[in-house]
PDB file of N, CA and C in Angstrom:
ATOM      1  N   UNK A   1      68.350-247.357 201.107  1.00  0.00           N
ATOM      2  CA  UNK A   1      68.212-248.109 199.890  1.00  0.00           C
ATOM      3  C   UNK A   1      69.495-247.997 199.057  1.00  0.00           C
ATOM      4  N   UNK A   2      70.052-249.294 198.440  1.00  0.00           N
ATOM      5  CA  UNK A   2      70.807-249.275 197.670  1.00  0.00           C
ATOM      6  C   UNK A   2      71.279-248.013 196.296  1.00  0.00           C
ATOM      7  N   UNK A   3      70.072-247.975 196.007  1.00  0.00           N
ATOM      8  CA  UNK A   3      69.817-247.565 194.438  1.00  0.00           C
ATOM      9  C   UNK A   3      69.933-246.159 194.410  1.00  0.00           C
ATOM     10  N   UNK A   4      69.935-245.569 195.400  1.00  0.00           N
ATOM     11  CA  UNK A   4      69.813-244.030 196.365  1.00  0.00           C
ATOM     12  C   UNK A   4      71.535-243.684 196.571  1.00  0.00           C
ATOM     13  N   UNK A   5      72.025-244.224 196.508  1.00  0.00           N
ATOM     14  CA  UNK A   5      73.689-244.113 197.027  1.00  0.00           C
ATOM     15  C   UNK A   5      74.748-243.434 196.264  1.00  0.00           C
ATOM     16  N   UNK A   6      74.456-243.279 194.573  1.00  0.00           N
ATOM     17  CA  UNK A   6      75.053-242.302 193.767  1.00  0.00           C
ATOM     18  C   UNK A   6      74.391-240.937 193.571  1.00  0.00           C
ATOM     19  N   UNK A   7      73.129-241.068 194.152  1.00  0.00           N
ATOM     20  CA  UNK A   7      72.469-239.758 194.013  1.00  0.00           C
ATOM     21  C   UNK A   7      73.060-238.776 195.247  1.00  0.00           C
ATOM     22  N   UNK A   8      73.515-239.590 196.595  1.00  0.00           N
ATOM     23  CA  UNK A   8      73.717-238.726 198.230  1.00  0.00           C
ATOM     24  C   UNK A   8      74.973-238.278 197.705  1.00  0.00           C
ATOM     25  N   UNK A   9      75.805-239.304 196.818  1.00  0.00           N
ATOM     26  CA  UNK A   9      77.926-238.738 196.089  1.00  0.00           C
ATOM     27  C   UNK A   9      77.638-238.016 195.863  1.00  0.00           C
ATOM     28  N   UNK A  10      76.670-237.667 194.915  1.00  0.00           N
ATOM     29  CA  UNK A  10      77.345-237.084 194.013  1.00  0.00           C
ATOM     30  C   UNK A  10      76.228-235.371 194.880  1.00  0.00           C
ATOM     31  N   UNK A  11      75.308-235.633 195.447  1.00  0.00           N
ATOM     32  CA  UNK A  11      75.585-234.158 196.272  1.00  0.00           C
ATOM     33  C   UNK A  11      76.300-234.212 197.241  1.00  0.00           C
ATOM     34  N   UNK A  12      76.927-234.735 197.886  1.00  0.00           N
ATOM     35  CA  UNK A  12      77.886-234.824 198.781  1.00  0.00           C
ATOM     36  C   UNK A  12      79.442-233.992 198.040  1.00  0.00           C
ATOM     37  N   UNK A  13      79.622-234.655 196.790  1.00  0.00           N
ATOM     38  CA  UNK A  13      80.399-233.723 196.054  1.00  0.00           C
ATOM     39  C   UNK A  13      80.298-232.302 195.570  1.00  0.00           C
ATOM     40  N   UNK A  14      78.960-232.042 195.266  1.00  0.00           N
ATOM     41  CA  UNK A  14      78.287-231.283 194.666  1.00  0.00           C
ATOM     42  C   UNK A  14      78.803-230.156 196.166  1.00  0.00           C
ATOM     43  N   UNK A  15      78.313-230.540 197.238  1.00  0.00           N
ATOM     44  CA  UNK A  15      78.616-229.744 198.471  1.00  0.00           C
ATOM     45  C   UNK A  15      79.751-229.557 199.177  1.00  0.00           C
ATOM     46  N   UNK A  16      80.860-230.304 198.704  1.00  0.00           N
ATOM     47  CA  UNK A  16      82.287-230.380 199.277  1.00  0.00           C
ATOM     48  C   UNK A  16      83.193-229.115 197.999  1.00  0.00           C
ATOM     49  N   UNK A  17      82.642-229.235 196.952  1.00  0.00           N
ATOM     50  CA  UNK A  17      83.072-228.177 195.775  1.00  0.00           C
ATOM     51  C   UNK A  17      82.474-227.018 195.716  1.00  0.00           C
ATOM     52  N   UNK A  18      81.050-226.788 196.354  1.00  0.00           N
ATOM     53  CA  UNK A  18      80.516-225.464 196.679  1.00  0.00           C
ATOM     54  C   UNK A  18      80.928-224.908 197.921  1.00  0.00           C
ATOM     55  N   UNK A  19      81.567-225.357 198.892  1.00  0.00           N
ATOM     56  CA  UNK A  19      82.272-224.878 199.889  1.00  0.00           C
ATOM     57  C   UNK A  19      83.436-224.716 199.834  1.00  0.00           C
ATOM     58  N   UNK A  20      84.445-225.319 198.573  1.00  0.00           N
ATOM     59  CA  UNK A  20      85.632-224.916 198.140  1.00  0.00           C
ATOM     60  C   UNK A  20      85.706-223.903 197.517  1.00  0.00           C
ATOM     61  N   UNK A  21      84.808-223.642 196.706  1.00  0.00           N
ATOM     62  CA  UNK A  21      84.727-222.337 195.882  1.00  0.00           C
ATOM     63  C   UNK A  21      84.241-221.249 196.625  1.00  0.00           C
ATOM     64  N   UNK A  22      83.512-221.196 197.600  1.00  0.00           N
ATOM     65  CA  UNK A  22      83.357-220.219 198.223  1.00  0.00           C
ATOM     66  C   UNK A  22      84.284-219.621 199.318  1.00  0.00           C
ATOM     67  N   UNK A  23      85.798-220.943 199.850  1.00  0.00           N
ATOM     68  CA  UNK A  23      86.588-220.477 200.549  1.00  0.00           C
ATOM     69  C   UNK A  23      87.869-219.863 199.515  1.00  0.00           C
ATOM     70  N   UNK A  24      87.702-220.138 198.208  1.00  0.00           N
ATOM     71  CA  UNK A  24      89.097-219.953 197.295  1.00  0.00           C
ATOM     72  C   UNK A  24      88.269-218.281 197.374  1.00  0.00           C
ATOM     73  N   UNK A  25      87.230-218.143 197.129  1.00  0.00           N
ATOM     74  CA  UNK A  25      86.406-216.693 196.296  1.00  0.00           C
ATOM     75  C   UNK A  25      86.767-215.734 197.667  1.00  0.00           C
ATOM     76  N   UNK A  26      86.650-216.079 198.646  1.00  0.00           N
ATOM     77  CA  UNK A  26      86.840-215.349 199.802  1.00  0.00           C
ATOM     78  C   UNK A  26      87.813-214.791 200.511  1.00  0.00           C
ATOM     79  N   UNK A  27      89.079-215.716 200.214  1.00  0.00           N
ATOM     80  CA  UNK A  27      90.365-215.653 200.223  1.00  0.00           C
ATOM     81  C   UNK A  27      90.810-214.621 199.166  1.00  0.00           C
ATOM     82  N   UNK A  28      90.062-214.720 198.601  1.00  0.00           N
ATOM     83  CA  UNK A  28      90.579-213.996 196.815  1.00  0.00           C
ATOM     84  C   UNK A  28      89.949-212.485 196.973  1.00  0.00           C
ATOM     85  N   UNK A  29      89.270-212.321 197.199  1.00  0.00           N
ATOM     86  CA  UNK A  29      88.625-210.695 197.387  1.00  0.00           C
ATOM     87  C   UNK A  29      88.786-210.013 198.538  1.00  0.00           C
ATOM     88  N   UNK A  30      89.101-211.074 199.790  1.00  0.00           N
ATOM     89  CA  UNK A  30      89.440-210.555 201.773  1.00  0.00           C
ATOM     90  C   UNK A  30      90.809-210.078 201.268  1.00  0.00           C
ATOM     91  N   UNK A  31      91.902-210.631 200.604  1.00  0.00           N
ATOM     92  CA  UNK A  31      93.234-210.605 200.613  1.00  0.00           C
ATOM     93  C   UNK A  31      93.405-208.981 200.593  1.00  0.00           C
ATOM     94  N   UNK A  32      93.996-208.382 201.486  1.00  0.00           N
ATOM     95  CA  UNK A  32      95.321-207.054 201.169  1.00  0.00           C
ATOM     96  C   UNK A  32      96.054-207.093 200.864  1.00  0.00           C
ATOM     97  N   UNK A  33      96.917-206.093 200.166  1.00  0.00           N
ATOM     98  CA  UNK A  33      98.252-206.653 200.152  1.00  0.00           C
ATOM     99  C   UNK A  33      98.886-205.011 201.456  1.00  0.00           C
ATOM    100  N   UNK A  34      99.691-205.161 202.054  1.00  0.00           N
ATOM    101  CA  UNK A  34     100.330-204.470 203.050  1.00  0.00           C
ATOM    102  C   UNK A  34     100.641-202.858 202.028  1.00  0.00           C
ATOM    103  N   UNK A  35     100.510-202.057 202.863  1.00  0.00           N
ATOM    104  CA  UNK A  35     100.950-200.476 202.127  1.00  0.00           C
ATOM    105  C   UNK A  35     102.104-199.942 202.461  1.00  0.00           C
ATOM    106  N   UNK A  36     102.655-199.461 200.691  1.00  0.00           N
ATOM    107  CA  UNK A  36     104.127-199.560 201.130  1.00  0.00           C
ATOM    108  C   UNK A  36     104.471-197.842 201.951  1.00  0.00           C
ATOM    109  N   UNK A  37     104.965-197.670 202.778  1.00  0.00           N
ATOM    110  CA  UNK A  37     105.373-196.622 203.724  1.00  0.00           C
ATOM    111  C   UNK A  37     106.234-195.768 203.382  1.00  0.00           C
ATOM    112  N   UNK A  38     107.608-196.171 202.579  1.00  0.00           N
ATOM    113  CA  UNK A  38     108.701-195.538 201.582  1.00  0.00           C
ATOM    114  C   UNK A  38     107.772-194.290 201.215  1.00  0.00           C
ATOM    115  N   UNK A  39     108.466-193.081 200.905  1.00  0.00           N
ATOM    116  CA  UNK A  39     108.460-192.395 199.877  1.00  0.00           C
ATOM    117  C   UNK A  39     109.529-192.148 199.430  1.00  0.00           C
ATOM    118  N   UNK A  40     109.606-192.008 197.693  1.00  0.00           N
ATOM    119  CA  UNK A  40     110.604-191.611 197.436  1.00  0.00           C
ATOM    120  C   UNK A  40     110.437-190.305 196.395  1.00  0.00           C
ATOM    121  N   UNK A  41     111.667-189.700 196.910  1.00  0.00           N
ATOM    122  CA  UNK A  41     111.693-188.077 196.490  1.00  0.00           C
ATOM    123  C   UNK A  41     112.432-188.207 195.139  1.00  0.00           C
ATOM    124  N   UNK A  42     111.954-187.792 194.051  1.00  0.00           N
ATOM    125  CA  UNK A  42     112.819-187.509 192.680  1.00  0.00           C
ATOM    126  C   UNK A  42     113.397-186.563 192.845  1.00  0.00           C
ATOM    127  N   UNK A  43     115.169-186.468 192.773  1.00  0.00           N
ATOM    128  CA  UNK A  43     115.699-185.476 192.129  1.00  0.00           C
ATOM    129  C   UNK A  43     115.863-185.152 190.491  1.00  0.00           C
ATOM    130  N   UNK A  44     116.183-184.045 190.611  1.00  0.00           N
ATOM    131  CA  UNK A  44     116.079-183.565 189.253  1.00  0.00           C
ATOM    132  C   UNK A  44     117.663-183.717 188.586  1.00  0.00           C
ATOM    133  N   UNK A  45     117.579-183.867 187.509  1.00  0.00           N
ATOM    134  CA  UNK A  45     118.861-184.181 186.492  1.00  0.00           C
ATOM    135  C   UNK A  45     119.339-182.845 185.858  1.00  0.00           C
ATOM    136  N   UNK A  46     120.682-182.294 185.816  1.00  0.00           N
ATOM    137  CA  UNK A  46     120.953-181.549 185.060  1.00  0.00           C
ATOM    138  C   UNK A  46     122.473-181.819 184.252  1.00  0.00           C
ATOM    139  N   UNK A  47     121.976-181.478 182.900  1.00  0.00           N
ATOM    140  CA  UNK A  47     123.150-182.186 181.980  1.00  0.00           C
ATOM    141  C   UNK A  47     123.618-180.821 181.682  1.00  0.00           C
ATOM    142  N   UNK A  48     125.072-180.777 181.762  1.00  0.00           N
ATOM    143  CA  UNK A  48     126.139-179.595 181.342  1.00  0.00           C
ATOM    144  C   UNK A  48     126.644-180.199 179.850  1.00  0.00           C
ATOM    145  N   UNK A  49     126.162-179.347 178.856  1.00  0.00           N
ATOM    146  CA  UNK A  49     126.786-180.319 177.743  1.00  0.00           C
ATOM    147  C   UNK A  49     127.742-179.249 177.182  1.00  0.00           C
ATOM    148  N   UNK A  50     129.221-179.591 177.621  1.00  0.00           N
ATOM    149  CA  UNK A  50     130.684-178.870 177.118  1.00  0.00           C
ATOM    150  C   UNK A  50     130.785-179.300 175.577  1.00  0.00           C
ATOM    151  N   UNK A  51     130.870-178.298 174.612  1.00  0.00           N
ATOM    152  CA  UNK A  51     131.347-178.887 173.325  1.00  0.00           C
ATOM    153  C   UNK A  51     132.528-178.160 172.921  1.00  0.00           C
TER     154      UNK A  51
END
């Protein structure tokens, strides 16, 4: 039926934007970020103050 045809859009949209949001949300919380391996050692500072 004709009259039926903005009601199937607009869940058709309704369902193309609930499956976008659930691949942005998934992407967004799965993501790692890589661990950095470096360490770095502080040396210590020593000031000679000549007056």
């Amino acid at each position: 039926m004709p009259q039926m045809a903005p009601l199937n859009w607009l869940i058709l949209f309704l369902y193309f934007i609930f499956i976008f949001l659930m691949f942005n949300i998934n992407n967004y919380f799965n993501f790692n970020y890589p661990m950095k391996k470096i360490k770095i050692s502080k040396t210590p500072m020593f000031f000679n103050w000549k007056w």
